[in-house]
C-alpha atoms as a PDB file:
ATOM      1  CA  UNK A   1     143.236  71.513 -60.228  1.00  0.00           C
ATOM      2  CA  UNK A   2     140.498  70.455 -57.508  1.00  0.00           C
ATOM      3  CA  UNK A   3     141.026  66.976 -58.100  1.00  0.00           C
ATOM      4  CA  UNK A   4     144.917  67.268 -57.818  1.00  0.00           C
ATOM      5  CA  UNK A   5     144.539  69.468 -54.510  1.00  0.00           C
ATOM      6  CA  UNK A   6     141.585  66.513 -53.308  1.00  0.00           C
ATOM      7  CA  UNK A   7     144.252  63.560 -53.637  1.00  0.00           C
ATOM      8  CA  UNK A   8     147.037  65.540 -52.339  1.00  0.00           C
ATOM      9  CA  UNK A   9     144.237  66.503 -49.268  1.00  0.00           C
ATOM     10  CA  UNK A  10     143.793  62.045 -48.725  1.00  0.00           C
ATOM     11  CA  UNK A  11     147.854  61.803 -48.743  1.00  0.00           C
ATOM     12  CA  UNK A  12     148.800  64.428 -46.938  1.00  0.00           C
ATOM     13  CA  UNK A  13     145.953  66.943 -45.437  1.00  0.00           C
ATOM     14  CA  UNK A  14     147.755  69.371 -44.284  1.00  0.00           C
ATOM     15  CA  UNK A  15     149.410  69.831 -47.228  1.00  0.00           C
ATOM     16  CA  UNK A  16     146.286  70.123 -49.514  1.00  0.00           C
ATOM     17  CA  UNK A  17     144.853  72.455 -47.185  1.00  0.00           C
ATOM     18  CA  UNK A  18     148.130  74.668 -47.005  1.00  0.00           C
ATOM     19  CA  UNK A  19     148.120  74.466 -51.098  1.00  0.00           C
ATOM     20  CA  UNK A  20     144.544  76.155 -50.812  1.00  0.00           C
ATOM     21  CA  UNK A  21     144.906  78.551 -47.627  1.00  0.00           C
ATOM     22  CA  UNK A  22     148.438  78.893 -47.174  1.00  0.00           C
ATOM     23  CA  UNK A  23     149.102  79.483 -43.605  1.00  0.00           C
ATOM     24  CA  UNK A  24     145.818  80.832 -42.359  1.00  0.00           C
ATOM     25  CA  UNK A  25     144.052  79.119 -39.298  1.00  0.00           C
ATOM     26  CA  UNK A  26     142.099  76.530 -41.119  1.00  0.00           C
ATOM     27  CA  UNK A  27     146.079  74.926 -41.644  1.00  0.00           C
ATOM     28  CA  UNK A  28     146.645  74.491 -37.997  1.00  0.00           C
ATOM     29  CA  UNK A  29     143.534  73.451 -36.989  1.00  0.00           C
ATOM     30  CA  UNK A  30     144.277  70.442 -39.814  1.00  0.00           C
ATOM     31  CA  UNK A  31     147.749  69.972 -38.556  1.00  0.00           C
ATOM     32  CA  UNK A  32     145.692  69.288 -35.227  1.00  0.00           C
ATOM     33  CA  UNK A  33     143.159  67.415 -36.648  1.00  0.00           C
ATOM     34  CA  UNK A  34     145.702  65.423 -38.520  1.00  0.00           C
ATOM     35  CA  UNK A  35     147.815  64.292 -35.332  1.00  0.00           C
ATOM     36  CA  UNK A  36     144.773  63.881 -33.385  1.00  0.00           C
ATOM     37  CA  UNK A  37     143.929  61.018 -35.883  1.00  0.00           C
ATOM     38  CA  UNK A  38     144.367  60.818 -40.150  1.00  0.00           C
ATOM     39  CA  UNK A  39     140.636  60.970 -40.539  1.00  0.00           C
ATOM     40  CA  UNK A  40     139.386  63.874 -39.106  1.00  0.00           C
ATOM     41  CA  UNK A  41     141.885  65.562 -40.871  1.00  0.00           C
ATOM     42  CA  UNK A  42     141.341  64.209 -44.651  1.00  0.00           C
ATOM     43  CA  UNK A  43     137.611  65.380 -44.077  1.00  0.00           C
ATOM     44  CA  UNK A  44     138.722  68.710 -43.168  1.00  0.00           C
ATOM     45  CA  UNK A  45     141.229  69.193 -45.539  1.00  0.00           C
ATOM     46  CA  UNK A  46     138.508  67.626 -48.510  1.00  0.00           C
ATOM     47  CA  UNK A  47     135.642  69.883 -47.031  1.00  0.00           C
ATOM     48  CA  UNK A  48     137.806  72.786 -47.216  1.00  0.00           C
ATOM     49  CA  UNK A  49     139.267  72.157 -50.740  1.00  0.00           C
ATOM     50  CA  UNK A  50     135.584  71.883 -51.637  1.00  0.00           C
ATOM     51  CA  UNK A  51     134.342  75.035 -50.050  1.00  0.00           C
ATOM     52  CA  UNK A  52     136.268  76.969 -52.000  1.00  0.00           C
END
């Protein structure tokens, strides 16, 4: 299930991050992350798919 929630994290990262957190803090601070620029939020969204 990690490895679906990882590639859904590189598509969309706000998205894999919701699927993990729902809509906790660590979703809008992706969503930021994300329109601040794609990267930033794809390592987010992987690092916290991985933490827990």
């Amino acid at each position: 299930m990690d490895l679906l929630r990882i590639l859904v994290a590189i598509l969309l990262p706000p998205l894999g991050v919701f699927l993990q957190v729902g809509f906790k803090g660590a979703f809008w601070l992706n969503i930021l992350l994300t329109l601040l620029g794609y990267i930033p939020g794809i390592v987010h969204a992987v690092w916290i798919i991985a933490k827990r």
